[in-house]
Protein backbone atom coordinates (compact mmCIF):
# COMPACT_ATOMS: atom_id res chain seq x y z
CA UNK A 1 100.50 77.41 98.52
CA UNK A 2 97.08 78.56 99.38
CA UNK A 3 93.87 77.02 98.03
CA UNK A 4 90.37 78.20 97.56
CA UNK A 5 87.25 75.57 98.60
CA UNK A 6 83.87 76.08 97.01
CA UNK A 7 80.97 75.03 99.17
CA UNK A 8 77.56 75.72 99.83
CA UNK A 9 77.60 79.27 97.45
CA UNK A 10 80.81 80.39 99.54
CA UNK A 11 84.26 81.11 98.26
CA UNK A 12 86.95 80.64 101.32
CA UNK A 13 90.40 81.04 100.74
CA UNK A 14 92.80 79.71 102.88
CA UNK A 15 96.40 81.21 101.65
CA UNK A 16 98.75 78.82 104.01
CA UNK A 17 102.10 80.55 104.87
CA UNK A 18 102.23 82.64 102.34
CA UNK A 19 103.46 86.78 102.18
CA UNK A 20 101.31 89.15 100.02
CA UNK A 21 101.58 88.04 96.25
CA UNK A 22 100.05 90.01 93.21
CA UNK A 23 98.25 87.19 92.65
CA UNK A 24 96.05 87.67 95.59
CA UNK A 25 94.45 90.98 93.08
CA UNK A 26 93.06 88.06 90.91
CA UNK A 27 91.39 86.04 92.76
CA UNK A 28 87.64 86.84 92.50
CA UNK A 29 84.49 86.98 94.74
CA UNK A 30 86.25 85.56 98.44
CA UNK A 31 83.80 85.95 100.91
CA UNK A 32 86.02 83.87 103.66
CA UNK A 33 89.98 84.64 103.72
CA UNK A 34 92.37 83.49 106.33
CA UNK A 35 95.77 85.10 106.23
CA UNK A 36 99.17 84.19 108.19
CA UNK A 37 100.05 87.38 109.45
CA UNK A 38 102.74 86.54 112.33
CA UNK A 39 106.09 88.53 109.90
CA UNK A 40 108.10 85.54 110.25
CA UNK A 41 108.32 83.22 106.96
CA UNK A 42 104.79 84.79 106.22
CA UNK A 43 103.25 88.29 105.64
CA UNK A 44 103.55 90.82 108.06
CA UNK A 45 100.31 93.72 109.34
CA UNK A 46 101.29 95.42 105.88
CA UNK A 47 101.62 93.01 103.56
CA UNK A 48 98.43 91.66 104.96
CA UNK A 49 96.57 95.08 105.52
CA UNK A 50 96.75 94.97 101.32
CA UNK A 51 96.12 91.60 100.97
CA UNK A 52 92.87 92.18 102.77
CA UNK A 53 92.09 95.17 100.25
CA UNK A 54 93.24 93.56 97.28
CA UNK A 55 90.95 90.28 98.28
CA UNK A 56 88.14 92.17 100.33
CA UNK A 57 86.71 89.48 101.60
CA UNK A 58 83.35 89.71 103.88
CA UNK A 59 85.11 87.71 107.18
CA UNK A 60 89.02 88.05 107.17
CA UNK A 61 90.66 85.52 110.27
CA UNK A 62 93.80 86.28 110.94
CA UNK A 63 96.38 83.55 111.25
CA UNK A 64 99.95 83.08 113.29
CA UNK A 65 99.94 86.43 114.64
CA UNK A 66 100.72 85.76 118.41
CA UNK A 67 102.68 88.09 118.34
CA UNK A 68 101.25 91.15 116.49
CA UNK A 69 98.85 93.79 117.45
CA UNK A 70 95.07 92.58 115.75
CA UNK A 71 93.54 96.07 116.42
CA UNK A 72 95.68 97.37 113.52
CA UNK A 73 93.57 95.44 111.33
CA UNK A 74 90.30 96.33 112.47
CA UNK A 75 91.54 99.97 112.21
CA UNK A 76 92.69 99.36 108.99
CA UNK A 77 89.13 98.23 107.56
CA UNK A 78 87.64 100.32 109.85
CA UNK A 79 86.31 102.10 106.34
CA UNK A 80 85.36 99.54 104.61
CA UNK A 81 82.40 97.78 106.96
CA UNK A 82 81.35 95.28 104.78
CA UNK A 83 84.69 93.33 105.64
CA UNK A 84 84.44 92.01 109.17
CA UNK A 85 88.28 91.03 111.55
CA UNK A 86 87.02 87.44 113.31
CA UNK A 87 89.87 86.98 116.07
CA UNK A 88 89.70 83.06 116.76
CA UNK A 89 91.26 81.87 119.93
CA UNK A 90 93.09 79.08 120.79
CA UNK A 91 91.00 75.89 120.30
CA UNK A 92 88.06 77.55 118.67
CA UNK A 93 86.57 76.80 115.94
CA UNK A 94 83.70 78.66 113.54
CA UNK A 95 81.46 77.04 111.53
CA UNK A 96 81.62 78.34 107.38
């Protein structure tokens, strides 16, 4: 189940542990997406490499991915720069 919060002119969408739906085409101006992207019970770098371009958000932060390779995303919108990768690390936070 993933949900997306309207606040302060920003659309974030926050898809929980989800894999890449067609849904995800639909879902309008995102300018804030964070994806689970570890492959096990949620989307793996492909599924989530299209979710990204289906969505195309401005910020995309990656979720559950300890154990997958986070350049492949920023190589994979290296062509698109008005989508940013933000890598958050343990215990960090970033303020929306």
């Amino acid at each position: 189940m993933g949900y997306i919060v309207k606040a302060l002119d920003r659309n974030i969408y926050h898809a929980g542990d989800t894999d890449f739906i067609p849904e995800m085409h639909d879902l309008g101006k995102i300018d804030i997406v964070f994806l689970p992207v570890g492959g096990t019970f949620t989307m793996g770098v492909c599924d989530a490499i299209r979710a990204i371009n289906s969505i195309e958000p401005k910020i995309f932060i990656p979720m559950h991915f300890s154990n997958v390779d986070i350049n492949r995303f920023k190589g994979a919108v290296a062509n698109k720069p008005n989508i940013r990768v933000k890598l958050l690390q343990i215990g960090e936070t970033i303020i929306l």
